[in-house]
N, C-alpha and C. Protein backbone atom coordinates (compact mmCIF):
# COMPACT_ATOMS: atom_id res chain seq x y z
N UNK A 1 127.08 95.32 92.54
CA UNK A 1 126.17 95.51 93.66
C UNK A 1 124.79 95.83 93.11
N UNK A 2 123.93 95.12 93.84
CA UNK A 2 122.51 95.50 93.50
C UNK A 2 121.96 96.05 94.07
N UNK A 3 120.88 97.07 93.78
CA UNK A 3 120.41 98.07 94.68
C UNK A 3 118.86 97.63 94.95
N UNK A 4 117.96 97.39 96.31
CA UNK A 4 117.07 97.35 96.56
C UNK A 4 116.18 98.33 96.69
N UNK A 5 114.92 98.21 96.44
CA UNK A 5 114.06 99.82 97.20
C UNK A 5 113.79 99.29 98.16
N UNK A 6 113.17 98.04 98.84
CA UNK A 6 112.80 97.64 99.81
C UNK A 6 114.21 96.46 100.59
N UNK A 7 114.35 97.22 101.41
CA UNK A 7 115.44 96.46 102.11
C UNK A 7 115.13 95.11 102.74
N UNK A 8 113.80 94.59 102.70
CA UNK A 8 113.31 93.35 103.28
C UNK A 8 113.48 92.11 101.83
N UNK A 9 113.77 92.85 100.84
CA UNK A 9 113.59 91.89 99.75
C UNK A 9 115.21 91.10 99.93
N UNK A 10 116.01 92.24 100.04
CA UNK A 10 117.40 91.35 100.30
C UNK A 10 117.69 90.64 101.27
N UNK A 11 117.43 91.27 102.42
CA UNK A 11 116.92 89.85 103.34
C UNK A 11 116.28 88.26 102.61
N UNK A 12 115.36 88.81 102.54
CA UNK A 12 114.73 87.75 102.31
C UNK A 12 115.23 86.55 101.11
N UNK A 13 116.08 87.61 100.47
CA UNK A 13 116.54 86.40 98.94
C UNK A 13 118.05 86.10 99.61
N UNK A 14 118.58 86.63 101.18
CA UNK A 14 119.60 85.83 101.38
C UNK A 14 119.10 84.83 102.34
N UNK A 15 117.99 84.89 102.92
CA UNK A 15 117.64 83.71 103.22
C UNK A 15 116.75 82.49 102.68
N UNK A 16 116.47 82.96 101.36
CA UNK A 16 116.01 81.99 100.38
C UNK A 16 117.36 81.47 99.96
N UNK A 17 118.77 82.05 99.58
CA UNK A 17 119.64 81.58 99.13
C UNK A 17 120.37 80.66 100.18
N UNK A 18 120.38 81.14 101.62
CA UNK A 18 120.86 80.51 102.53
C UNK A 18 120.56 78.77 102.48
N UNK A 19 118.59 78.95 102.72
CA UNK A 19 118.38 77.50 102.34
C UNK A 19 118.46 76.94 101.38
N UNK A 20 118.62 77.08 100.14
CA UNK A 20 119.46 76.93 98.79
C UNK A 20 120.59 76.48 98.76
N UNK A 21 121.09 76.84 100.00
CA UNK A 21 122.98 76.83 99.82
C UNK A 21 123.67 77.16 98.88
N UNK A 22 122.63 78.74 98.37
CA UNK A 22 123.52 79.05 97.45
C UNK A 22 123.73 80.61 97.59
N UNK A 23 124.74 81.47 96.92
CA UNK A 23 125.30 82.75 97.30
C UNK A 23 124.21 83.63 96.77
N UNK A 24 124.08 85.03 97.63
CA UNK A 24 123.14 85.32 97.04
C UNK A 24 122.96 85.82 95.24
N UNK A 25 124.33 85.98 94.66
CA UNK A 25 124.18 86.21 93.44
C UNK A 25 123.66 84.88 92.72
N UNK A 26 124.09 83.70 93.28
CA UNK A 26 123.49 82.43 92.25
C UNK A 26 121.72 82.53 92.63
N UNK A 27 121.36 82.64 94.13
CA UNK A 27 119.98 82.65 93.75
C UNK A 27 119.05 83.65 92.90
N UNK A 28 119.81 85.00 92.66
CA UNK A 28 119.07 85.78 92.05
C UNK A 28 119.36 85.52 90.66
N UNK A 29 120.29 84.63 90.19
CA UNK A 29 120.75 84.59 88.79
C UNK A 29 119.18 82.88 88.40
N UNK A 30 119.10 82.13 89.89
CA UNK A 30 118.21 81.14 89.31
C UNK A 30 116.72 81.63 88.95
N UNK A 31 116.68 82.48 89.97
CA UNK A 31 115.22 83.34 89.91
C UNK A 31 115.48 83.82 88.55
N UNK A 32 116.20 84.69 88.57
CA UNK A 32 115.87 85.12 86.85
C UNK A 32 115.53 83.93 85.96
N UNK A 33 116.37 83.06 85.68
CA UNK A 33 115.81 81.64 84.95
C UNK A 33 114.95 81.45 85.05
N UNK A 34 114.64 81.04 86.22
CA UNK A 34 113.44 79.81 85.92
C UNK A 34 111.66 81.24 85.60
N UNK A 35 112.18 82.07 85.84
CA UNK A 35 110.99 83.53 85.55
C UNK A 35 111.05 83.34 83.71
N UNK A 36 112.36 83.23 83.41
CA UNK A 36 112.39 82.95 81.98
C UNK A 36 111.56 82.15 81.21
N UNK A 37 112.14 81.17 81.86
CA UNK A 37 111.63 79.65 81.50
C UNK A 37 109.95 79.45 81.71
N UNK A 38 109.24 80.45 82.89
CA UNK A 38 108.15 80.02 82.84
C UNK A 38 107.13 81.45 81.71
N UNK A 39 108.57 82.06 81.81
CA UNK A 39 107.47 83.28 80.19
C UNK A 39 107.35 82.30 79.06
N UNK A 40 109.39 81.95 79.29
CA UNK A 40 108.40 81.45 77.45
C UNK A 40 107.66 79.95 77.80
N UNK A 41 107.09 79.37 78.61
CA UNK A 41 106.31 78.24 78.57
C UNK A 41 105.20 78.90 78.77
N UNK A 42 104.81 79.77 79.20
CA UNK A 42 103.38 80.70 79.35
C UNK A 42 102.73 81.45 77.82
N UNK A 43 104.13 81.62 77.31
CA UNK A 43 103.99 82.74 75.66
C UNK A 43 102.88 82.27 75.02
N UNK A 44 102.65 80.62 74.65
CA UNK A 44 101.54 80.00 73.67
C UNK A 44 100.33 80.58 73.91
N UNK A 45 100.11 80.08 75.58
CA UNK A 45 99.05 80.86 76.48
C UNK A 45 98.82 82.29 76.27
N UNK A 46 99.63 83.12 76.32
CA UNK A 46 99.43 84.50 76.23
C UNK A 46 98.96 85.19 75.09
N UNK A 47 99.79 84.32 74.14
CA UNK A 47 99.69 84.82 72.39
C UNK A 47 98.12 84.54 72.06
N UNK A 48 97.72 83.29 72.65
CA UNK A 48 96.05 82.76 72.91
C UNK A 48 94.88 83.76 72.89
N UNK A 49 95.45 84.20 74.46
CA UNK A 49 94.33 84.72 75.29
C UNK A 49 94.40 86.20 74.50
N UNK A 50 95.71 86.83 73.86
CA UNK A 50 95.48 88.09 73.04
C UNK A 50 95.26 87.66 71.55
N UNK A 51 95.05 87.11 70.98
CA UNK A 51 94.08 86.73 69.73
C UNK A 51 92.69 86.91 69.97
N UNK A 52 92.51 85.83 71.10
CA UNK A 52 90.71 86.13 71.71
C UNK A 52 90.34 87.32 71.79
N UNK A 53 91.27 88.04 72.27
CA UNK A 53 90.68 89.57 73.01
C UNK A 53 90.41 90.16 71.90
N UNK A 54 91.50 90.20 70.28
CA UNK A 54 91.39 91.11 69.45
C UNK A 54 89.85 90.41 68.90
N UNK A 55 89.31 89.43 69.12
CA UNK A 55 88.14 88.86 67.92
C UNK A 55 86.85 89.83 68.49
């Protein structure tokens, strides 16, 4: 069981999962992914913009 602070968020990710057609544990398991997937495609970017900062 997962615990919310805001009770509108679980709502809301069972009706993101609803239109998904998927349960709410698979949509919170895709959200985690694809959050993954867009760190490390962002990392190059990031590692970038903190090189600049240290010059």
């Amino acid at each position: 069981m997962l615990r919310f602070a805001d009770p509108g968020v679980r709502q809301a990710l069972k009706v993101r999962a609803a239109v998904n057609r998927r349960s709410l544990n698979a949509e919170i398991l895709c959200l985690i992914d694809a959050g993954l997937k867009a760190q490390k495609e962002n990392a190059p970017t990031a590692a970038t913009v903190e090189a600049l900062d240290l010059q």
